[in-house]
C-alpha atoms as a PDB file:
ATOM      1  CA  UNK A   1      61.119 128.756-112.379  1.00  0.00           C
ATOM      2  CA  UNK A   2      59.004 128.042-115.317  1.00  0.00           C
ATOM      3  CA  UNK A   3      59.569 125.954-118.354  1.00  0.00           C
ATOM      4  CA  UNK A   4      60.978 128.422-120.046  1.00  0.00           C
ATOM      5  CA  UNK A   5      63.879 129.836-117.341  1.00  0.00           C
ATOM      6  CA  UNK A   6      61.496 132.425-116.051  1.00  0.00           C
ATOM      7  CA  UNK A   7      61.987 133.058-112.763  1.00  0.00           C
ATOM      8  CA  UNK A   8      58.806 133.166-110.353  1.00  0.00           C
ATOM      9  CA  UNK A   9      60.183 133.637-107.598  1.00  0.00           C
ATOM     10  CA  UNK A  10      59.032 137.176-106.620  1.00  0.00           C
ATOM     11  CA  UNK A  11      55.519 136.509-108.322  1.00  0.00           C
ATOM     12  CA  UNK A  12      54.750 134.128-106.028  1.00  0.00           C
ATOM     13  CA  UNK A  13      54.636 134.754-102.119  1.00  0.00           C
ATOM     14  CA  UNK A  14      56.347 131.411-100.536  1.00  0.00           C
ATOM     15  CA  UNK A  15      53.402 131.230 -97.433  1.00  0.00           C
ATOM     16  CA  UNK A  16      50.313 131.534-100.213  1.00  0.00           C
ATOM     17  CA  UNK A  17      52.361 128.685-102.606  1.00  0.00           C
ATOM     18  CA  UNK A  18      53.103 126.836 -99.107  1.00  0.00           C
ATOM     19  CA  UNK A  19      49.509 126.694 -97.929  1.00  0.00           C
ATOM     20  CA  UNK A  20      48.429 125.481-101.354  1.00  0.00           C
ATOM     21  CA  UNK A  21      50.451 122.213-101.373  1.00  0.00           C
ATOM     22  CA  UNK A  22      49.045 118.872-100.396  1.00  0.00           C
ATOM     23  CA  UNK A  23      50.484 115.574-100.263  1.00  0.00           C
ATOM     24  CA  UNK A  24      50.142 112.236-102.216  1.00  0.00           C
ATOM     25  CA  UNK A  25      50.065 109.242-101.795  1.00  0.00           C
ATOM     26  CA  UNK A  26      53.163 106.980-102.695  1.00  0.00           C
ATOM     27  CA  UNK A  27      51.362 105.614-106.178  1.00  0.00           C
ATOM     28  CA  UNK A  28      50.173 109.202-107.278  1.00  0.00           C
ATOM     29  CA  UNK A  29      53.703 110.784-105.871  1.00  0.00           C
ATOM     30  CA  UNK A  30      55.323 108.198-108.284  1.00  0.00           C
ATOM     31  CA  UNK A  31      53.021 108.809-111.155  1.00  0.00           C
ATOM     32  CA  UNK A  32      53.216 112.588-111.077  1.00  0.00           C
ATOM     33  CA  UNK A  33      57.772 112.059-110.780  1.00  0.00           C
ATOM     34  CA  UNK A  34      57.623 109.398-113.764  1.00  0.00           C
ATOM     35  CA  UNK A  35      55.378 112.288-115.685  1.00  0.00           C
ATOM     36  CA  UNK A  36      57.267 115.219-115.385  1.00  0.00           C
ATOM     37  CA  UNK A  37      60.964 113.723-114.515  1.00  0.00           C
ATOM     38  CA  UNK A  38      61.706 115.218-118.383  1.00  0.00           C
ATOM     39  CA  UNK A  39      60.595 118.777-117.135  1.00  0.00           C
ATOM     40  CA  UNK A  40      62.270 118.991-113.744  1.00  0.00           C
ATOM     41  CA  UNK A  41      65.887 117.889-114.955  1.00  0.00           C
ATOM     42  CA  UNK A  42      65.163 120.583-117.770  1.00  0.00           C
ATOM     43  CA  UNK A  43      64.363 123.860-115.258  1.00  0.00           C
ATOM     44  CA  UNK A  44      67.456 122.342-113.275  1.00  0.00           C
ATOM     45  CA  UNK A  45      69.321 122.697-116.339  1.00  0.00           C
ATOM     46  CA  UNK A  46      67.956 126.765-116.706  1.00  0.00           C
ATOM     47  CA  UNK A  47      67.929 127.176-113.143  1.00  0.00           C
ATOM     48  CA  UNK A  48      71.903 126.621-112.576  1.00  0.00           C
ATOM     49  CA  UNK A  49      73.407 129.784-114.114  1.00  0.00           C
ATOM     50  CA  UNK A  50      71.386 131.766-112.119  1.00  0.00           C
ATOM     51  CA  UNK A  51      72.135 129.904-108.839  1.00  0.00           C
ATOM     52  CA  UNK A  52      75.959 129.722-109.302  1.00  0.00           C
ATOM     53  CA  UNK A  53      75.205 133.927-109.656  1.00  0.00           C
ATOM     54  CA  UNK A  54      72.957 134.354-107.190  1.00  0.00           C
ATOM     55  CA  UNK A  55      75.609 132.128-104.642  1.00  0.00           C
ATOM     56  CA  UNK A  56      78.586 133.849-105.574  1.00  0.00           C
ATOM     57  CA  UNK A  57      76.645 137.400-104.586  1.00  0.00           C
ATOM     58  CA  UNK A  58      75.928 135.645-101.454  1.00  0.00           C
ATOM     59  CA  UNK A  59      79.131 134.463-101.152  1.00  0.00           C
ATOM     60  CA  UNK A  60      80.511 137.408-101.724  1.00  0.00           C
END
């Protein structure tokens, strides 16, 4: 999901996203949280309508 609520989810195949990630080290891991901690609580926000939905198909 973007910043905006768009979902990405079928724009972006999970094994070509998966292969591109990398980790960090602890210092640049806690830089990188303390930068965008504003951005990721906000696309949780627009992100939980669409789970609850999604679930309750699944669910269903």
């Amino acid at each position: 999901m973007d910043l905006k609520g768009n979902d990405l989810a079928k724009q972006v195949e999970f094994e070509s996203f998966n292969r591109q990630i990398n980790t960090v080290n602890h210092h640049t891991g806690s830089k990188l949280v303390n930068a965008l901690q504003k951005e990721v609580h906000n696309i949780l926000q627009l992100s939980k309508a669409m789970i609850e939905k999604e679930a309750s198909i699944l669910i269903a």
